[in-house]
N, C-alpha and C. Protein backbone atom coordinates (compact mmCIF):
# COMPACT_ATOMS: atom_id res chain seq x y z
N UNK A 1 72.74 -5.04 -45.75
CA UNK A 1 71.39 -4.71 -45.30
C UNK A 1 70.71 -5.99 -44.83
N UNK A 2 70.02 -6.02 -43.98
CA UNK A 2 69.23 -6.92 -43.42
C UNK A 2 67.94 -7.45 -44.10
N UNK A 3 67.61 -8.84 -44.17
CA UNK A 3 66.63 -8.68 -44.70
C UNK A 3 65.60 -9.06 -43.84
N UNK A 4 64.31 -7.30 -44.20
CA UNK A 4 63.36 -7.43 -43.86
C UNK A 4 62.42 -8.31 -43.43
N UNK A 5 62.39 -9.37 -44.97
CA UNK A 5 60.55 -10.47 -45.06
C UNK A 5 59.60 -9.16 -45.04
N UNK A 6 59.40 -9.08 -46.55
CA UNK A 6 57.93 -8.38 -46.31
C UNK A 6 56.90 -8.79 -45.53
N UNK A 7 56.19 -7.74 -45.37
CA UNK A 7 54.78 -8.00 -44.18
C UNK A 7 54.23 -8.54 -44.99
N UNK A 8 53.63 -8.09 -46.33
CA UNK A 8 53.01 -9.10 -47.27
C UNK A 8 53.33 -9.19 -48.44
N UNK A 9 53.97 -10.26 -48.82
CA UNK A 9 55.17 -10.79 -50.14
C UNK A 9 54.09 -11.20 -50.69
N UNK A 10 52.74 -11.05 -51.20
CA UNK A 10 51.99 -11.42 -51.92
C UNK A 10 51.46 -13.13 -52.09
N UNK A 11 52.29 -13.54 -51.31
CA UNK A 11 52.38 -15.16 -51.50
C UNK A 11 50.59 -15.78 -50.80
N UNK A 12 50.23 -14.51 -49.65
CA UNK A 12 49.35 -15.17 -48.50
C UNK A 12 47.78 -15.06 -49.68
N UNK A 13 47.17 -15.82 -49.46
CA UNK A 13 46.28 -16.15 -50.09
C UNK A 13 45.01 -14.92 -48.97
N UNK A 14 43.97 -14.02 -50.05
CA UNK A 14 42.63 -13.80 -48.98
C UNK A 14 42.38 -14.12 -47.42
N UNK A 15 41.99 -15.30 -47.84
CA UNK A 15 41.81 -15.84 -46.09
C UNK A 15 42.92 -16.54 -45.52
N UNK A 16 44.44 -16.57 -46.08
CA UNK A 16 45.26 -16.45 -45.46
C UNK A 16 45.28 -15.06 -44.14
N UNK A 17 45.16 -14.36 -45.36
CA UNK A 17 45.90 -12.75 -44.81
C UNK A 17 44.61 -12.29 -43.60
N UNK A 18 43.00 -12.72 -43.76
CA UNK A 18 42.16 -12.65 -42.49
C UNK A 18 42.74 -13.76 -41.57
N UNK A 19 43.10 -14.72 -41.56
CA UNK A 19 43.32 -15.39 -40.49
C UNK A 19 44.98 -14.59 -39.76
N UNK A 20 45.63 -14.03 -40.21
CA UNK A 20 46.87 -13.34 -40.10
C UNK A 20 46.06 -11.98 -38.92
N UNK A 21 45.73 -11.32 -39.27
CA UNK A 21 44.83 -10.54 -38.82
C UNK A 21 44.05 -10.85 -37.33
N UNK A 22 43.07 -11.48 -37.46
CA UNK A 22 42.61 -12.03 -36.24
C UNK A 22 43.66 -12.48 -35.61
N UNK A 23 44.40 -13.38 -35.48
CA UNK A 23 45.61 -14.29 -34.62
C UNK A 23 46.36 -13.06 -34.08
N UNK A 24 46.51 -12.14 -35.00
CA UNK A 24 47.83 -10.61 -34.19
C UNK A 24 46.61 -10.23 -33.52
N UNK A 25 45.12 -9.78 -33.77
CA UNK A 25 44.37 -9.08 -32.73
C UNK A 25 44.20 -9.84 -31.75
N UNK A 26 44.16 -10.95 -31.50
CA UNK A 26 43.83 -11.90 -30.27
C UNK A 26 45.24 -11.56 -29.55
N UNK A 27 46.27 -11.99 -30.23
CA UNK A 27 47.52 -12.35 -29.57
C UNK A 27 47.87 -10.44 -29.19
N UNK A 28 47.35 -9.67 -29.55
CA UNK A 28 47.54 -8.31 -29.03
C UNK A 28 46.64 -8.02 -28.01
N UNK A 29 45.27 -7.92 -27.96
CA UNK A 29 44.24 -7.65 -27.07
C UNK A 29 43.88 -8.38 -26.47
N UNK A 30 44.35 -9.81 -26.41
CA UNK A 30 43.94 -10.58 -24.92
C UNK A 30 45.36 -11.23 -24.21
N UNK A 31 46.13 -11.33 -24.91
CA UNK A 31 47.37 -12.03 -24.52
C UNK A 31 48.54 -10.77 -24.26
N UNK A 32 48.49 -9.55 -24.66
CA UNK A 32 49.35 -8.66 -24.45
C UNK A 32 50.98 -8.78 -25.38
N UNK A 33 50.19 -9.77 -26.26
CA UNK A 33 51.73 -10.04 -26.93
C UNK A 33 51.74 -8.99 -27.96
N UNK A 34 53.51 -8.89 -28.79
CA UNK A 34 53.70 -7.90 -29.74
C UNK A 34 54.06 -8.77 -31.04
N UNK A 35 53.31 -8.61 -32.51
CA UNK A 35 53.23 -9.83 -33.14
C UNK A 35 54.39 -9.12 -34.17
N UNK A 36 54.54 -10.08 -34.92
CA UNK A 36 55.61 -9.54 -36.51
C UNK A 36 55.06 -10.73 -37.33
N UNK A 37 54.78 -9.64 -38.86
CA UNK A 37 54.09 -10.98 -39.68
C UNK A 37 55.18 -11.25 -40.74
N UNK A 38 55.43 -12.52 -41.17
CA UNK A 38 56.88 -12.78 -42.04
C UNK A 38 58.13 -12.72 -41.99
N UNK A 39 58.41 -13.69 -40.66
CA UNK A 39 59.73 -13.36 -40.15
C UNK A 39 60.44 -14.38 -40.77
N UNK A 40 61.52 -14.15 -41.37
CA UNK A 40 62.54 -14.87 -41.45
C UNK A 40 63.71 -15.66 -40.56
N UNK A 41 63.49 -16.94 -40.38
CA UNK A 41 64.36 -17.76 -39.13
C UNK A 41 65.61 -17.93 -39.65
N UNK A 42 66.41 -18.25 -39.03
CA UNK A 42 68.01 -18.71 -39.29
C UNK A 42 67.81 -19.99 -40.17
N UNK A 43 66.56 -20.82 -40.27
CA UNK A 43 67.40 -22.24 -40.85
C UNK A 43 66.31 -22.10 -42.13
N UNK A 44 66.43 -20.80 -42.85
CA UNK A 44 65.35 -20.67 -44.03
C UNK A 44 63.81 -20.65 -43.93
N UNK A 45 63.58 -21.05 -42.86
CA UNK A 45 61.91 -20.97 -43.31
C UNK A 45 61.55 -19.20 -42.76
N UNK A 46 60.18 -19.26 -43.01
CA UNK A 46 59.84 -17.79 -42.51
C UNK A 46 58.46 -17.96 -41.64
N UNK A 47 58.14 -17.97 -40.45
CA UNK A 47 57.37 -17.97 -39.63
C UNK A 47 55.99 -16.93 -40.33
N UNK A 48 54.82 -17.36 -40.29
CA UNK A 48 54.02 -16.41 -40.06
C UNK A 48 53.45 -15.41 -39.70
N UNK A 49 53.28 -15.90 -38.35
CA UNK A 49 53.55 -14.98 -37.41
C UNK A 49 54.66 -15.41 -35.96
N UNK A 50 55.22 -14.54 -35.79
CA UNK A 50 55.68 -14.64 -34.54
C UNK A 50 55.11 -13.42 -33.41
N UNK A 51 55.12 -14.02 -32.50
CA UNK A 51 54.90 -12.98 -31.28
C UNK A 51 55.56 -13.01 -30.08
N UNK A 52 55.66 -12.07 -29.05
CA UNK A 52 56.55 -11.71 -27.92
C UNK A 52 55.58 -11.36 -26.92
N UNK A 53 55.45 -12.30 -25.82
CA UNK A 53 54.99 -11.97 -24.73
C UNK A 53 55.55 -10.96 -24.01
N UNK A 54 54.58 -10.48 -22.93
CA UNK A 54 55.58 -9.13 -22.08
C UNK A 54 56.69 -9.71 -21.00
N UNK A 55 56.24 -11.14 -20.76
CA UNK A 55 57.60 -11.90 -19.74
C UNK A 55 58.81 -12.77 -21.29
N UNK A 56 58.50 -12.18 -22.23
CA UNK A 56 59.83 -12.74 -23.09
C UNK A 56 59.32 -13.98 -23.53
N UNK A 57 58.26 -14.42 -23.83
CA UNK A 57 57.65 -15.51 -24.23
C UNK A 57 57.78 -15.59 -25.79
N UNK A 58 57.76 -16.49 -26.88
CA UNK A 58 58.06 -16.23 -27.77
C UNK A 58 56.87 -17.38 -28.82
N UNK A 59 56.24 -16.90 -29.19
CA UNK A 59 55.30 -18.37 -30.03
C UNK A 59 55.44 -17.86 -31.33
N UNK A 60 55.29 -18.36 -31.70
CA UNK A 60 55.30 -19.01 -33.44
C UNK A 60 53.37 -19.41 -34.09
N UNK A 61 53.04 -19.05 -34.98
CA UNK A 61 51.82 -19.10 -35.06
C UNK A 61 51.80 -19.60 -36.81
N UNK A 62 51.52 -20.69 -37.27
CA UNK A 62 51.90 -21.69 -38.78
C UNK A 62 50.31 -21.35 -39.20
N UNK A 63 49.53 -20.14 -40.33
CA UNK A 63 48.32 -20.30 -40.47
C UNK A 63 48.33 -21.05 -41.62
N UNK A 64 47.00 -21.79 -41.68
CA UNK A 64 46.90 -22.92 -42.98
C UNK A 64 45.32 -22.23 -43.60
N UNK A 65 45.43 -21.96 -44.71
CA UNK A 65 43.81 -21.31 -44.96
C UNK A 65 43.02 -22.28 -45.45
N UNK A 66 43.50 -23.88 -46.02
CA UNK A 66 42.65 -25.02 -46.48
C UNK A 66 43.14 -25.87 -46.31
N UNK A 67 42.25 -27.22 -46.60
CA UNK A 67 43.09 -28.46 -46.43
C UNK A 67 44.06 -28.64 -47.45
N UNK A 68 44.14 -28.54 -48.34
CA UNK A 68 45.68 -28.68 -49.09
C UNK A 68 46.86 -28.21 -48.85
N UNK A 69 46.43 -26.74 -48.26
CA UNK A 69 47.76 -25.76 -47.63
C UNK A 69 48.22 -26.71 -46.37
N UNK A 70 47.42 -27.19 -45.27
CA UNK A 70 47.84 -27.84 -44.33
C UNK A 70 48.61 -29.42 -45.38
N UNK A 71 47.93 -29.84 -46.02
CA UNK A 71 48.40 -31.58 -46.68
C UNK A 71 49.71 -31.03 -47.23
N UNK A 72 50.10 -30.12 -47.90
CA UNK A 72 51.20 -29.78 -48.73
C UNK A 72 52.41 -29.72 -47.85
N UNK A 73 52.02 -29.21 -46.57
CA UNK A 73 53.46 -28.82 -45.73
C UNK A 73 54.06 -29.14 -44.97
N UNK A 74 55.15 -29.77 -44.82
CA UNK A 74 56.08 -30.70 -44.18
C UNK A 74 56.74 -30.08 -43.40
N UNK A 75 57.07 -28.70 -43.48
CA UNK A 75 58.32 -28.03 -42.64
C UNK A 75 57.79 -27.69 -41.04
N UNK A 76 56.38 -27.38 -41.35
CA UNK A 76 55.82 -26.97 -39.71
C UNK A 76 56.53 -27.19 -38.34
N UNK A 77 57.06 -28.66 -38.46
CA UNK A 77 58.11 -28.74 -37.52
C UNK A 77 59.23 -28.59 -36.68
N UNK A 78 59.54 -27.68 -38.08
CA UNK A 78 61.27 -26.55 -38.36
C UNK A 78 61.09 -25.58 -37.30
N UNK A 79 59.59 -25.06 -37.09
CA UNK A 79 59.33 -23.81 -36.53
C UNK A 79 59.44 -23.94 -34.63
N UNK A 80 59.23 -24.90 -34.45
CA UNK A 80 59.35 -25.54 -32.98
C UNK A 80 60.92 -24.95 -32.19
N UNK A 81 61.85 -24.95 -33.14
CA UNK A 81 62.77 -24.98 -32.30
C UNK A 81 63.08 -23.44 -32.28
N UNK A 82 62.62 -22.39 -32.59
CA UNK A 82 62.32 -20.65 -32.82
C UNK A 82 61.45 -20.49 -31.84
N UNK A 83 60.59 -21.52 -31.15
CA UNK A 83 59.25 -20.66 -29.99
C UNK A 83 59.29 -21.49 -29.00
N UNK A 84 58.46 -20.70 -27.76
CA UNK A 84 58.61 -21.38 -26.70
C UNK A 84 57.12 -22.31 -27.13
N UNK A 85 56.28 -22.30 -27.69
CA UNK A 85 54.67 -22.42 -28.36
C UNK A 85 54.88 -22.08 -29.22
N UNK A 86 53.65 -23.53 -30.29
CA UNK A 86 53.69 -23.49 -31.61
C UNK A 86 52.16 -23.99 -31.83
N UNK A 87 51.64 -22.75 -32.66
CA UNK A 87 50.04 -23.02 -32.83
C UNK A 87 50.06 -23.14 -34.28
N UNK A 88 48.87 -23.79 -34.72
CA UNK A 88 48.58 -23.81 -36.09
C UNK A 88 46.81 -22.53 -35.79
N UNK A 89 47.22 -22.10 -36.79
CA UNK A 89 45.80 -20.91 -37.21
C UNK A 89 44.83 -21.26 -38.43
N UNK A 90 43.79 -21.75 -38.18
CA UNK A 90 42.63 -21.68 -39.52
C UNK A 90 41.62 -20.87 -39.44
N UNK A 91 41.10 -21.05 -40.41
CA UNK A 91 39.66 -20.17 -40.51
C UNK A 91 38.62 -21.01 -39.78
N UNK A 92 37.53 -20.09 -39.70
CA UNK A 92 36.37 -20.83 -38.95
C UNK A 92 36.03 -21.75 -39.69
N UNK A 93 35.69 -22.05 -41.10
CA UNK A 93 35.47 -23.03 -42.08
C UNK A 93 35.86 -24.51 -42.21
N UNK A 94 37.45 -24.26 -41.80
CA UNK A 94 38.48 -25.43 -41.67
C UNK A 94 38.20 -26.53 -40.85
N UNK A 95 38.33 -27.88 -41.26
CA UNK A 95 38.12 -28.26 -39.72
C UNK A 95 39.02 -28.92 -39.08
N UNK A 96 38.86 -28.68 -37.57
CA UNK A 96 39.82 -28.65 -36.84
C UNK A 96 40.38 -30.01 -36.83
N UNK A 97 39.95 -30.95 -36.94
CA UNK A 97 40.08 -32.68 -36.68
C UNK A 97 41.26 -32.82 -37.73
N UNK A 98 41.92 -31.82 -38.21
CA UNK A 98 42.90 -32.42 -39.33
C UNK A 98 44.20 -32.15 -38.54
N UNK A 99 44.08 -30.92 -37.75
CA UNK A 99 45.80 -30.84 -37.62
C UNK A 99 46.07 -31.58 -36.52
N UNK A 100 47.23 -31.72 -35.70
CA UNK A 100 47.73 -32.49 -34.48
C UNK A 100 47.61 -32.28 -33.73
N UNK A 101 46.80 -32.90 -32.28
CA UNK A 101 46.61 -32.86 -31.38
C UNK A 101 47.90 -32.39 -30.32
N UNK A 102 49.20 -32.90 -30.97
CA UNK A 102 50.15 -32.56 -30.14
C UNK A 102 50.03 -31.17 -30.12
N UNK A 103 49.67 -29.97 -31.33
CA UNK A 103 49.99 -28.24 -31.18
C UNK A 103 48.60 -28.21 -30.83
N UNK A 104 49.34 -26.60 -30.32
CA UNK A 104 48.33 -25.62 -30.02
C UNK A 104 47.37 -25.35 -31.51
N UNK A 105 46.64 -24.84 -31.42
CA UNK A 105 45.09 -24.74 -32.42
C UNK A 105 44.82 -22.87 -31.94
N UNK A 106 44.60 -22.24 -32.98
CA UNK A 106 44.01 -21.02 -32.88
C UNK A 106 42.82 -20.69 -34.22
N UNK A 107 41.32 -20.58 -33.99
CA UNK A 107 40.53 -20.15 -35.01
C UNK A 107 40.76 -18.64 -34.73
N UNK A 108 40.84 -18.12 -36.56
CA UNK A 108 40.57 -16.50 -36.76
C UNK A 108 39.98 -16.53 -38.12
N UNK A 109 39.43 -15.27 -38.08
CA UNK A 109 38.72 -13.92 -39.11
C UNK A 109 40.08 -13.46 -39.23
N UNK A 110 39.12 -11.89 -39.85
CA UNK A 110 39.39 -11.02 -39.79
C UNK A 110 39.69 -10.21 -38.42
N UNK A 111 38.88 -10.33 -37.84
CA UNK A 111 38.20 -9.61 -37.02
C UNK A 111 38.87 -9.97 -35.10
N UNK A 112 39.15 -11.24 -35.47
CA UNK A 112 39.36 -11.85 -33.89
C UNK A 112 39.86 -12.89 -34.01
N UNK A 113 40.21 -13.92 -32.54
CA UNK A 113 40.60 -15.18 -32.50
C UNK A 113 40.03 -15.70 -31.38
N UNK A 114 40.43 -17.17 -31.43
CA UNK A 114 40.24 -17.54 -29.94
C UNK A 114 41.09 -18.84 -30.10
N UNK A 115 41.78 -19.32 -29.19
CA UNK A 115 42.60 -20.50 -28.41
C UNK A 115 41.65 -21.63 -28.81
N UNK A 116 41.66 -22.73 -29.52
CA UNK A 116 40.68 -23.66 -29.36
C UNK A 116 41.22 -25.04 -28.61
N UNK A 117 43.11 -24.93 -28.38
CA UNK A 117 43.95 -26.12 -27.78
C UNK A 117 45.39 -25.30 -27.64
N UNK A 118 45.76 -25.12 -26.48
CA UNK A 118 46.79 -24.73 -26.06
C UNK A 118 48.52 -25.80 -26.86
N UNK A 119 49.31 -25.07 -26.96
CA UNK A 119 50.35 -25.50 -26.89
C UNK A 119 51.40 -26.06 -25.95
N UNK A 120 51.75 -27.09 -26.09
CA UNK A 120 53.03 -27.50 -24.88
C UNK A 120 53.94 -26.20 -25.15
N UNK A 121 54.23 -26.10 -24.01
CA UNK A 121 55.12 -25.11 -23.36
C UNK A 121 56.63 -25.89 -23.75
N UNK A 122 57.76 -25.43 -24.45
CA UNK A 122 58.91 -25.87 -24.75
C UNK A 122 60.09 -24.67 -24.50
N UNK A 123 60.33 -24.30 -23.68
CA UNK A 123 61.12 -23.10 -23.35
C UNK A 123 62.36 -23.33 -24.56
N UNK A 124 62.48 -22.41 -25.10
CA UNK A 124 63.54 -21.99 -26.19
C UNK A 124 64.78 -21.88 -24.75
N UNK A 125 66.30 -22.10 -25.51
CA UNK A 125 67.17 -22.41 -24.92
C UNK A 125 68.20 -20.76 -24.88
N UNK A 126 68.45 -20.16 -23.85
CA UNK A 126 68.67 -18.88 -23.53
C UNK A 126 69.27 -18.33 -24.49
N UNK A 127 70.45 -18.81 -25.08
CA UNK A 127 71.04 -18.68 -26.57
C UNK A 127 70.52 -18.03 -27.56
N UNK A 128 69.42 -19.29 -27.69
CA UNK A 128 68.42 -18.81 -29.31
C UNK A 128 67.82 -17.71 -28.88
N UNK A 129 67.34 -17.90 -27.50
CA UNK A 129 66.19 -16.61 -27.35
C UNK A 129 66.50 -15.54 -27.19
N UNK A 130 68.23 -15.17 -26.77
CA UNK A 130 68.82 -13.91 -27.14
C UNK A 130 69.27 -13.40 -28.25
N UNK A 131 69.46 -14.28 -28.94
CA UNK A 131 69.66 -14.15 -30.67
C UNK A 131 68.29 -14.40 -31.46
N UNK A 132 66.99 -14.59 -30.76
CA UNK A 132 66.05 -14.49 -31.58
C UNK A 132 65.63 -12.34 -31.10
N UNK A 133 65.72 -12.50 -30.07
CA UNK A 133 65.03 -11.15 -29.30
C UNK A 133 66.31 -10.19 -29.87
N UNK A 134 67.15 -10.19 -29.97
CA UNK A 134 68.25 -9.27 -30.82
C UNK A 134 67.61 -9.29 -32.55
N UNK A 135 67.45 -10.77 -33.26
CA UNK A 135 66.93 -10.12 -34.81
C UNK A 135 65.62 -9.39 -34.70
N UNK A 136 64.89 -9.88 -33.60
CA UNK A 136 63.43 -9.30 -33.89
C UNK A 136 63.30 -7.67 -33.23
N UNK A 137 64.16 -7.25 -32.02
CA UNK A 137 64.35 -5.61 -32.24
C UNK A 137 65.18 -5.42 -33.52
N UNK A 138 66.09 -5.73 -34.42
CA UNK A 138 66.48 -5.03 -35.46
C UNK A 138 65.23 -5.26 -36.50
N UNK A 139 64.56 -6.12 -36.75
CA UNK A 139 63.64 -6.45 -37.79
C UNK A 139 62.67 -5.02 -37.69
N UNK A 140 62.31 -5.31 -36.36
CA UNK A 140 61.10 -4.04 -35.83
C UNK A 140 61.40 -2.65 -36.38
N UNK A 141 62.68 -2.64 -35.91
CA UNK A 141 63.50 -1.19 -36.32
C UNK A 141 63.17 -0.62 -37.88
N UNK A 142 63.83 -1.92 -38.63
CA UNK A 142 64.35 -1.84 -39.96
C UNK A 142 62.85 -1.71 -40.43
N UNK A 143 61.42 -2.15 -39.93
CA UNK A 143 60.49 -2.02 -41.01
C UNK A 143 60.11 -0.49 -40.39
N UNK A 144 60.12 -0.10 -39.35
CA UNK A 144 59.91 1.15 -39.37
C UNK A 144 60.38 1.95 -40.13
N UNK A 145 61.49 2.31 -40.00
CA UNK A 145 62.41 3.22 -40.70
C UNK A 145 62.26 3.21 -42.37
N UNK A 146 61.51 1.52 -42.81
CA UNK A 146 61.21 1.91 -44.06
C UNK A 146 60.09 2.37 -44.25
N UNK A 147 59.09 2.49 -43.73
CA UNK A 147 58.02 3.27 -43.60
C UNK A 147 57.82 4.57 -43.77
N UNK A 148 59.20 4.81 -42.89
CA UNK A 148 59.34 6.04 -42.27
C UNK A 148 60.03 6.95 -43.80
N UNK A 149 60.98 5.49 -44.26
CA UNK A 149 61.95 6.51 -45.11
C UNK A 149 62.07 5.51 -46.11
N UNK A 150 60.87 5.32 -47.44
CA UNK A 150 60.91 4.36 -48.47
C UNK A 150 62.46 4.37 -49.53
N UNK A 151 62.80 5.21 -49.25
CA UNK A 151 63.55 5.38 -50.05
C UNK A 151 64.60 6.04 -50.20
N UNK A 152 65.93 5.47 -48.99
CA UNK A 152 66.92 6.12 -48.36
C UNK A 152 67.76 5.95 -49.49
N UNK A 153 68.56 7.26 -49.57
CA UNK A 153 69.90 8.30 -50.01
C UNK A 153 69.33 8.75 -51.02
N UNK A 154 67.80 9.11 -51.17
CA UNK A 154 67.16 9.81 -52.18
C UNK A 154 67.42 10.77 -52.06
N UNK A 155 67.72 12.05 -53.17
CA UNK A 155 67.49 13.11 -52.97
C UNK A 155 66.05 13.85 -52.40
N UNK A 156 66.55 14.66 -51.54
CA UNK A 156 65.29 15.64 -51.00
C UNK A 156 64.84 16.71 -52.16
């Protein structure tokens, strides 16, 4: 069996899980992308969010809900080589002057987002991006179907 990554493994903190929220509604209603929250990558880490543009675009979205969550984490980097764009996500609260000028920057709520610094464009290498776009239709699949069917070879 494949593994899923719960949508929410309990790990995301409150205003983790609003900034999760806003970043998929932005990246859905203005960008046209299709998001997945808790994806699991090939080299162990698990992306936040990932999303899929409609031309096959692929970003990666690292949310940090405070300054310690951002000071604590070293791997952010890992995630670069999974997207074509790599944003960091905070709350409106956060401030922005902490993370790196080199990434993209996205503020969210609940409710919404907005772009506050674009990402360099790093085209993923045709390879990964057919073996990323192959796990992420089975991922899609597999959380449906558990939705659909919590609790397969149950008796009816």
């Amino acid at each position: 069996m494949v593994d899923l990554g719960p949508i929410v493994d309990l790990r995301q903190s409150p205003t983790a899980l609003r900034v999760q929220r806003g970043v998929m509604r932005l990246l859905r209603e203005r960008y046209d992308f299709c998001c997945y929250a808790e994806v699991p990558l090939r080299n162990g880490r698990r992306a936040d969010v990932l999303a899929v543009g409609p031309k096959g675009e692929i970003w990666i979205v690292e949310i940090k809900s405070s300054l310690i969550d951002f000071q604590v984490d070293r791997k952010w980097p890992e995630y670069r080589e999974f997207s074509d764009r790599f944003f960091f996500a905070k709350p409106p609260e956060l401030d922005p002057e902490i993370f790196p000028v080199s990434e993209g920057l996205i503020v969210a709520d609940g409710h919404d987002g907005a772009i506050l610094r674009d990402s360099p464009d790093t085209p993923l290498p045709p390879a990964r991006r057919k073996a990323l776009m192959l796990k992420l239709a089975r991922l899609g699949a597999d959380r449906i179907h558990v939705l659909m069917d919590p609790s397969p070879g149950a008796s009816t």
